[in-house]
Protein backbone atom coordinates (compact mmCIF):
# COMPACT_ATOMS: atom_id res chain seq x y z
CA UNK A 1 10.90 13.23 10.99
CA UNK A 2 13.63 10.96 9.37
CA UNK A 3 14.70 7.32 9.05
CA UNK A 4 12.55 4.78 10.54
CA UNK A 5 10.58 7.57 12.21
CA UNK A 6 8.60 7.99 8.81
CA UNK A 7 7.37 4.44 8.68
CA UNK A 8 4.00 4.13 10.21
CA UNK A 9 3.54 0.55 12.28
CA UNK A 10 5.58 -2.39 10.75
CA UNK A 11 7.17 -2.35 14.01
CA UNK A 12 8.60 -5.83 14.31
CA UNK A 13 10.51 -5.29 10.93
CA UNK A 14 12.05 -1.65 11.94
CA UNK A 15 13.21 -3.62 15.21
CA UNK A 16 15.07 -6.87 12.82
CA UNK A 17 16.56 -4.13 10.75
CA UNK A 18 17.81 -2.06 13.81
CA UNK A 19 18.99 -4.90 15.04
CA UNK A 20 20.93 -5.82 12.31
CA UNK A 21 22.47 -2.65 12.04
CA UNK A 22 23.56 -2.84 16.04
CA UNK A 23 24.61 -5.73 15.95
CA UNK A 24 26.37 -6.31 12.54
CA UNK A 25 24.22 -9.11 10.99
CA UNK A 26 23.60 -7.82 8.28
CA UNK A 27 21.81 -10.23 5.36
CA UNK A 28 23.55 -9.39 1.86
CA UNK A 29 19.86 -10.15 0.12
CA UNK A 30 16.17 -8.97 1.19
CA UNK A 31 12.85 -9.27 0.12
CA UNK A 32 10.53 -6.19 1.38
CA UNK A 33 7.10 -7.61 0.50
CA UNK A 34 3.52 -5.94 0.71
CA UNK A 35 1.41 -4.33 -1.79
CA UNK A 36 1.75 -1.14 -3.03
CA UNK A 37 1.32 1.92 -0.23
CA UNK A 38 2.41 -0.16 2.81
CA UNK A 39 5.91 1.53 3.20
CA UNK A 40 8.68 -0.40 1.26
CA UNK A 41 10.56 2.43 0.12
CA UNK A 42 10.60 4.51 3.27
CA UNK A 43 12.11 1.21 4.64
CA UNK A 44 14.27 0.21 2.25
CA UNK A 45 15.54 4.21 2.62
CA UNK A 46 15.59 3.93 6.24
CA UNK A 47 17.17 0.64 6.44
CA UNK A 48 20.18 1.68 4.23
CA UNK A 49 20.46 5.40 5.51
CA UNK A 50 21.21 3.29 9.17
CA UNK A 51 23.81 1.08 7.46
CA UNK A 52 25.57 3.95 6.00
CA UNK A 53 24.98 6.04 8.83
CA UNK A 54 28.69 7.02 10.62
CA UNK A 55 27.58 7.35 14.04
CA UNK A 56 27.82 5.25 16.89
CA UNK A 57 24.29 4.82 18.87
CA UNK A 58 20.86 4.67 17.39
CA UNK A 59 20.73 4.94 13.62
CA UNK A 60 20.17 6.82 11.21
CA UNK A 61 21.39 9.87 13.00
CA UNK A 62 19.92 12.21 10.54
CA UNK A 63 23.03 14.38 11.22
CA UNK A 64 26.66 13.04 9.22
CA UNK A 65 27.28 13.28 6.33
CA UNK A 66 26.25 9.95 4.44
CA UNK A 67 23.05 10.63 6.35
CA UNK A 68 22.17 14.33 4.78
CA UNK A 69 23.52 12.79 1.54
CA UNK A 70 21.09 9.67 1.52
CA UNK A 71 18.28 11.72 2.21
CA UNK A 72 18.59 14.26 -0.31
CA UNK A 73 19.35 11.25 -2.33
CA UNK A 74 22.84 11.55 -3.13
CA UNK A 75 24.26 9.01 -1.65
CA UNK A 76 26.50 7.21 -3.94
CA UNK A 77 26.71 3.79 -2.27
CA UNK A 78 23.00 3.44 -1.78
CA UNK A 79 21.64 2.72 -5.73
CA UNK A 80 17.89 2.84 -7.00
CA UNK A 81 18.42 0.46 -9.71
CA UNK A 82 16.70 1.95 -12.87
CA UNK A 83 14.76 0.31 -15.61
CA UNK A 84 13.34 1.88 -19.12
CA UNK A 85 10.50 -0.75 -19.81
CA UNK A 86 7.73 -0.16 -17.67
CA UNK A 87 6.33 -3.64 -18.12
CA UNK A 88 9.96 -5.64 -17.16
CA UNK A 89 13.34 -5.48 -15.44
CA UNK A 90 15.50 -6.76 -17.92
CA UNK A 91 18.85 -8.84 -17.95
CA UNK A 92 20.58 -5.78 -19.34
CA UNK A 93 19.20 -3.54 -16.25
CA UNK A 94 20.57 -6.19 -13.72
CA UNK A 95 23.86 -6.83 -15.25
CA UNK A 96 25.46 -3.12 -15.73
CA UNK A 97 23.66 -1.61 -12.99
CA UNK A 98 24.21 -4.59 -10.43
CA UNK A 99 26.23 -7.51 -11.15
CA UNK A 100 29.37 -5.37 -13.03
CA UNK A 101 28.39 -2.39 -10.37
CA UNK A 102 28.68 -4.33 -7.20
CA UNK A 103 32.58 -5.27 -8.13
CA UNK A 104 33.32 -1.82 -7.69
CA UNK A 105 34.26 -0.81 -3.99
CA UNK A 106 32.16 1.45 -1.94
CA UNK A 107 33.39 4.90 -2.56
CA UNK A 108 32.88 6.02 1.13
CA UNK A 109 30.91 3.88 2.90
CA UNK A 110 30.86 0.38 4.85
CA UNK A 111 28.34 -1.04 2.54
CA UNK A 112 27.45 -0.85 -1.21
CA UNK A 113 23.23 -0.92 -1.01
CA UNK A 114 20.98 -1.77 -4.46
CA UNK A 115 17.37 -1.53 -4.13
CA UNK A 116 15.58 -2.82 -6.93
CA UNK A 117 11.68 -1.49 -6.43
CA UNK A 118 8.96 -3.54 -8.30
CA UNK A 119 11.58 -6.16 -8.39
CA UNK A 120 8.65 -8.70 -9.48
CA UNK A 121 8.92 -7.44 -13.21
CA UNK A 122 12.32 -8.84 -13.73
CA UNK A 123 12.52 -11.28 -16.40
CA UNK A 124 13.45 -15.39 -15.69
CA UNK A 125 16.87 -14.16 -16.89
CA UNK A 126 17.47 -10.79 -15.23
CA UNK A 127 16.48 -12.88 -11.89
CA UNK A 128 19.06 -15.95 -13.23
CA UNK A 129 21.69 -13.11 -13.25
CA UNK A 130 21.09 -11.69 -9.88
CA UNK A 131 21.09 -14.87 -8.39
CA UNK A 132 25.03 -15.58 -9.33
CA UNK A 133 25.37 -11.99 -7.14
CA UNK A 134 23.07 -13.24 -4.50
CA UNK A 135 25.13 -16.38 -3.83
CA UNK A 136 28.21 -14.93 -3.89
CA UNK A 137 28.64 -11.17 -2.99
CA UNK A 138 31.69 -9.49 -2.00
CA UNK A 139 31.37 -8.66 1.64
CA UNK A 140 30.36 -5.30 1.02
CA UNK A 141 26.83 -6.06 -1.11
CA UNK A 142 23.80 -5.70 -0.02
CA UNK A 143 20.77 -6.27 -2.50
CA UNK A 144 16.94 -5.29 -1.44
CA UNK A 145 14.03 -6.40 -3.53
CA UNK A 146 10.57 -4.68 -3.54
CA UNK A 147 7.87 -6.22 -4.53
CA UNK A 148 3.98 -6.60 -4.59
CA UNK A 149 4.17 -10.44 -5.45
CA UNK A 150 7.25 -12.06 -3.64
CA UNK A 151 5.57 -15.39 -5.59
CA UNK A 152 6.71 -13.97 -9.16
CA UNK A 153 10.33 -14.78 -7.85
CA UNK A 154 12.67 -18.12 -8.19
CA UNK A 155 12.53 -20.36 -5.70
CA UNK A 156 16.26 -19.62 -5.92
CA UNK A 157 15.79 -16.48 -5.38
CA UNK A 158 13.45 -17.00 -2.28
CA UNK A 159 15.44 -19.50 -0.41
CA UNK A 160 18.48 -16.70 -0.64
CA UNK A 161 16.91 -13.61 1.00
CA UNK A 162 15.74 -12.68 3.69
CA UNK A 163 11.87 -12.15 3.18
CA UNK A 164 10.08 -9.50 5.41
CA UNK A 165 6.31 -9.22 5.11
CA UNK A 166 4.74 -6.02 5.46
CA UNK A 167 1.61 -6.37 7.50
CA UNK A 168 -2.00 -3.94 7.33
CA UNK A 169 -1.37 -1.32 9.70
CA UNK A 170 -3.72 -0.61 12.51
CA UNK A 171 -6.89 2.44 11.67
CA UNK A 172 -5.82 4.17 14.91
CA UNK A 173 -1.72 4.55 14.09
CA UNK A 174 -2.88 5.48 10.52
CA UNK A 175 -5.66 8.11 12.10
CA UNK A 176 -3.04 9.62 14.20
CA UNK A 177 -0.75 9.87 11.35
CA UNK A 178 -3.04 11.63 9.50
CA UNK A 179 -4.17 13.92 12.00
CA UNK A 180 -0.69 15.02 12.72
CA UNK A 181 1.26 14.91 9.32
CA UNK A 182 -1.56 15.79 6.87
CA UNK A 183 -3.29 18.01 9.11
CA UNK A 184 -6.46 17.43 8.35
CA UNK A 185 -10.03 16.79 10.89
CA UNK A 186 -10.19 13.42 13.25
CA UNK A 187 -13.38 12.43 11.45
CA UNK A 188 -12.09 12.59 8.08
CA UNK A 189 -9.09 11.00 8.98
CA UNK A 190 -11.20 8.52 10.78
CA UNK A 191 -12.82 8.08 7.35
CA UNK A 192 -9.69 7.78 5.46
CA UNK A 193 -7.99 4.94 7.42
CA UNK A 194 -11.16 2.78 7.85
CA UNK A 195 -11.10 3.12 3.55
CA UNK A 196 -7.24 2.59 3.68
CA UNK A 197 -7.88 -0.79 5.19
CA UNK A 198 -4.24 -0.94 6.80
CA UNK A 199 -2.84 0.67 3.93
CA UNK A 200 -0.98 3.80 4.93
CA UNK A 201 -0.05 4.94 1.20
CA UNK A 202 -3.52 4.27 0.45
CA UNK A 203 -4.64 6.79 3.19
CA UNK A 204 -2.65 9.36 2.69
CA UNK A 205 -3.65 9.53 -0.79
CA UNK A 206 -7.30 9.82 -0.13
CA UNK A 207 -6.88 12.47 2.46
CA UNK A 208 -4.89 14.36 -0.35
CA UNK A 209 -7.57 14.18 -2.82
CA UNK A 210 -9.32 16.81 -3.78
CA UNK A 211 -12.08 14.81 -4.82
CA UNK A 212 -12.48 13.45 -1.48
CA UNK A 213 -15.51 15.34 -0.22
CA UNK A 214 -16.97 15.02 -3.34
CA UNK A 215 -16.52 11.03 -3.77
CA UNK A 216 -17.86 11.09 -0.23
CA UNK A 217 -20.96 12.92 -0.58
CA UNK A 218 -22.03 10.73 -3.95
CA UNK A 219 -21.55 7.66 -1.93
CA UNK A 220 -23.74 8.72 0.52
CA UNK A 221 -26.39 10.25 -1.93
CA UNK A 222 -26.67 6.69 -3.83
CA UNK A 223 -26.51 4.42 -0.93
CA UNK A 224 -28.78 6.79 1.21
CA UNK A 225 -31.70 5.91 -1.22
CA UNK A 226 -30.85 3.35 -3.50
CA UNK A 227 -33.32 0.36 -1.51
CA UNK A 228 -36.30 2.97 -2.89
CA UNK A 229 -34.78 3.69 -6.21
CA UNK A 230 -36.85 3.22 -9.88
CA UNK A 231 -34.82 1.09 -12.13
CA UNK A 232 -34.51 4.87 -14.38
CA UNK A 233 -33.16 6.71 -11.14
CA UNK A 234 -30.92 3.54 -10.68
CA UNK A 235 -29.48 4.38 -13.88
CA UNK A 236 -29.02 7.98 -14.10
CA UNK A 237 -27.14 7.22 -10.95
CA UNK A 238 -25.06 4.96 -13.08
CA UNK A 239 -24.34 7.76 -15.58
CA UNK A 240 -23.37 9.86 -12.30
CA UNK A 241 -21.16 7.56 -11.42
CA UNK A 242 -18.89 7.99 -14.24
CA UNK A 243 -17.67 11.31 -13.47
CA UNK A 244 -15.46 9.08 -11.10
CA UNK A 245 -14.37 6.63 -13.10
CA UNK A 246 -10.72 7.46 -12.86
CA UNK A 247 -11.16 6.90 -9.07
CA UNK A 248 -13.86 3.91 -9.50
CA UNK A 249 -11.23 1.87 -7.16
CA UNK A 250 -11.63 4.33 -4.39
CA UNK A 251 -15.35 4.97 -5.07
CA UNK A 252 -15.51 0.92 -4.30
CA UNK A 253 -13.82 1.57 -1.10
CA UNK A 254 -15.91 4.05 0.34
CA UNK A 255 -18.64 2.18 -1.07
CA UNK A 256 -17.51 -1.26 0.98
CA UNK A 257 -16.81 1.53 3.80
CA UNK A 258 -20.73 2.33 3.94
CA UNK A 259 -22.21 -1.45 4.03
CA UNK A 260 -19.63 -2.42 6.61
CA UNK A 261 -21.04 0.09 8.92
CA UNK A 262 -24.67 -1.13 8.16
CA UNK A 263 -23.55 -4.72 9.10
CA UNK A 264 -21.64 -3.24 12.00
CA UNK A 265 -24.90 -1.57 13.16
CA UNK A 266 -26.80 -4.27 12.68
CA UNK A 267 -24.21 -6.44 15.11
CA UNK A 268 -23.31 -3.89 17.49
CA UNK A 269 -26.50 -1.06 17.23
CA UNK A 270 -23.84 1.41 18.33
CA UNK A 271 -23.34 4.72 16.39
CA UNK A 272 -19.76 5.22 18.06
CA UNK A 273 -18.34 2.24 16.39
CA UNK A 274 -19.69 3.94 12.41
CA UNK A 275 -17.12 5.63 9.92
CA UNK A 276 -20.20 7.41 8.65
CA UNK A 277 -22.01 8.26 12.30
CA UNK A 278 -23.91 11.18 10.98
CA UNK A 279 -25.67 8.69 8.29
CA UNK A 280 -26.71 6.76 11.63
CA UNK A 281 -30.34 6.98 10.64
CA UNK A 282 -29.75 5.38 7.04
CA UNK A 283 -27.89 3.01 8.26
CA UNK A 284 -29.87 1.66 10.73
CA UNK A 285 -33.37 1.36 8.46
CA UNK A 286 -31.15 -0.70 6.55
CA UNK A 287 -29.38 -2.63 9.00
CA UNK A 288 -33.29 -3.41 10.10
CA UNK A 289 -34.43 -4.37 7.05
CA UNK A 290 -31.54 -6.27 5.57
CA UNK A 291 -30.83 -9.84 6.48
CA UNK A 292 -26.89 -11.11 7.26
CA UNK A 293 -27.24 -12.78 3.86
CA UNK A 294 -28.24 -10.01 2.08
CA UNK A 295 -25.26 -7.35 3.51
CA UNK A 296 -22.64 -10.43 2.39
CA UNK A 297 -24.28 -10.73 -0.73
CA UNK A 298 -23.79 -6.78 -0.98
CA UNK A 299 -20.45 -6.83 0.27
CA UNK A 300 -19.01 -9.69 -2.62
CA UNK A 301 -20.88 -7.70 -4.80
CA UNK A 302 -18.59 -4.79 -4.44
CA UNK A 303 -15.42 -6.85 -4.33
CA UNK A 304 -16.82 -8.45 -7.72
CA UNK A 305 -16.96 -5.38 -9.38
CA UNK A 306 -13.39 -4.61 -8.16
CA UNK A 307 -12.14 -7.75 -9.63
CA UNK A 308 -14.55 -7.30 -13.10
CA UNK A 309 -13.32 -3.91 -13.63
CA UNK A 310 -9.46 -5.24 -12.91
CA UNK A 311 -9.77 -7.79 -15.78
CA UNK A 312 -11.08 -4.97 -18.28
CA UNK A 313 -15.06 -6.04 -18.00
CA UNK A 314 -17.50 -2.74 -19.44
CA UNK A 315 -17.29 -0.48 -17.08
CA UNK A 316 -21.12 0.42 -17.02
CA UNK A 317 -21.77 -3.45 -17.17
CA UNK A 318 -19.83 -4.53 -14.22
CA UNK A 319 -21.50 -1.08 -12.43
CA UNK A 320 -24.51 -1.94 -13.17
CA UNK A 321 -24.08 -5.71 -12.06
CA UNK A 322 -23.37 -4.22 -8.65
CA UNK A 323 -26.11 -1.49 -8.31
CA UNK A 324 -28.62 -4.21 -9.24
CA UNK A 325 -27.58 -6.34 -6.79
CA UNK A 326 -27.07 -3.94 -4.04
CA UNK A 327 -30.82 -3.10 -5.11
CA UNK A 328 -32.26 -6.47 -4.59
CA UNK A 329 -30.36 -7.30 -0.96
CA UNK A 330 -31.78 -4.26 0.52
């Protein structure tokens, strides 16, 4: 599987790019936007392999010889612009390998390509730089931007590119991915892309985990029992819950994952519309005994702890917050 092929959804982007390609209009700046695991590299790979591509027809071919070059990555007209800082993209980054690059000529190809990945970290002055490249390229230049936060760029910037959104892809393309390129069960991939919500990276690297099962299996244990929980089992739970601190975000997930399906069953009372259908007895004494009101308050509860633990609250403290009230909603 090569090219576009390795892209899952995102279908009305692969179609403008294809297009572009057949039909020569070709931007010379984009803006691949979406957060992190959506795809933007396997497009921005895809998209230039098919502009460097030498064949006639539907592109990439996979099979000349800028094609096997650009996908073992040694393509010399398609550039992954570097940077050292892991914080910032720098003026110095942008000017030698961009703007005094791109005068160069291609050295055997119809297009000279620069993807610049997390392209929100450059600096006011690095972006300032581009921009004179932008708005005047040589007919050859083609400039992509990734990027997690299309807002951290210039309005200069912005009104220059081409900006593609990358959208949440649907649970039943990313289950069937899954299934066929990971190899792993329909249930657990089932599991994985309801977590993933849309997010194919995101997906993949759950049903890659190792930890997976065991993440799983705690979730379960906690939420299983925690309406009958002492405040001391509550906490020894909130000790346990530190052996997956490294994956808290994840844990969240799953955790989000689980009260979704009680509010589903308390909706729908069908067991073939759960994530976690063998819990169907746990879920539905809670989806009887908890009001709409009390699953939301559950639900923000989660996302709370998300955003505490983002903005470096304790990580027991903002735990604890959300065991406490997941407690007192059930």
């Amino acid at each position: 599987m090569g090219g576009f092929e390795r892209v899952v959804g995102q279908e009305q982007i692969i179609e403008h790019l294809k297009n572009a390609v057949e039909y020569k209009k070709v931007s010379h700046a984009y803006i691949f936007s979406g957060e992190e695991g959506t795809g933007k590299r396997l497009l921005a790979a895809a998209f230039s392999q098919a502009l460097q591509c030498s064949k006639e027809g539907n592109r990439p071919c996979g099979e000349c010889p800028s094609c096997i070059q650009a996908e073992s990555g040694n393509q010399p007209d398609i550039i992954w612009v570097m940077h050292e800082k892991p914080t910032s993209i720098g003026v110095e980054d942008i000017r030698e390998q961009v703007v005094g690059d791109i005068q160069i000529r291609p050295y055997s190809s119809p297009w000279k390509i620069y993807i610049i990945d997390e392209a929100e970290k450059m600096t006011v002055q690095a972006q300032n730089t581009l921009l004179k490249t932008i708005e005047e390229p040589p007919s050859y230049g083609v400039i992509l931007l990734l990027t997690t936060n299309a807002d951290a760029f210039l309005p200069t910037i912005l009104s220059r590119c081409v900006t593609l959104h990358l959208k949440p892809v649907e649970n039943k393309k990313i289950k069937q991915f899954l299934i066929k390129e990971i190899g792993i069960s329909e249930d657990k991939a089932e599991l994985c892309a309801a977590f993933a919500q849309g997010n194919v990276g995101k997906a993949v690297r759950l049903a890659s985990s190792e930890r997976f099962e065991e993440m799983k299996g705690h979730v379960v244990r906690i939420f299983r029992n925690i309406g009958t929980m002492e405040l001391s089992e509550l906490f020894s739970a909130l000790k346990e819950l530190e052996q997956f601190k490294t994956d808290i975000y994840d844990y969240l997930d799953l955790s989000l994952v689980w009260f979704r399906d009680v509010l589903l069953f308390k909706v729908t009372h069908d067991a073939n519309v759960l994530v976690f259908r063998e819990e169907v007895a746990a879920l539905q004494k809670y989806a009887n005994r908890s009001s709409y009101e009390g699953l939301e308050c559950i639900i923000t509860a989660i996302d709370k702890a998300k955003i505490r633990l983002r903005a470096n609250v304790n990580f027991e403290l903002a735990i604890e917050l959300m065991l406490l009230t997941i407690k007192e909603n059930l």
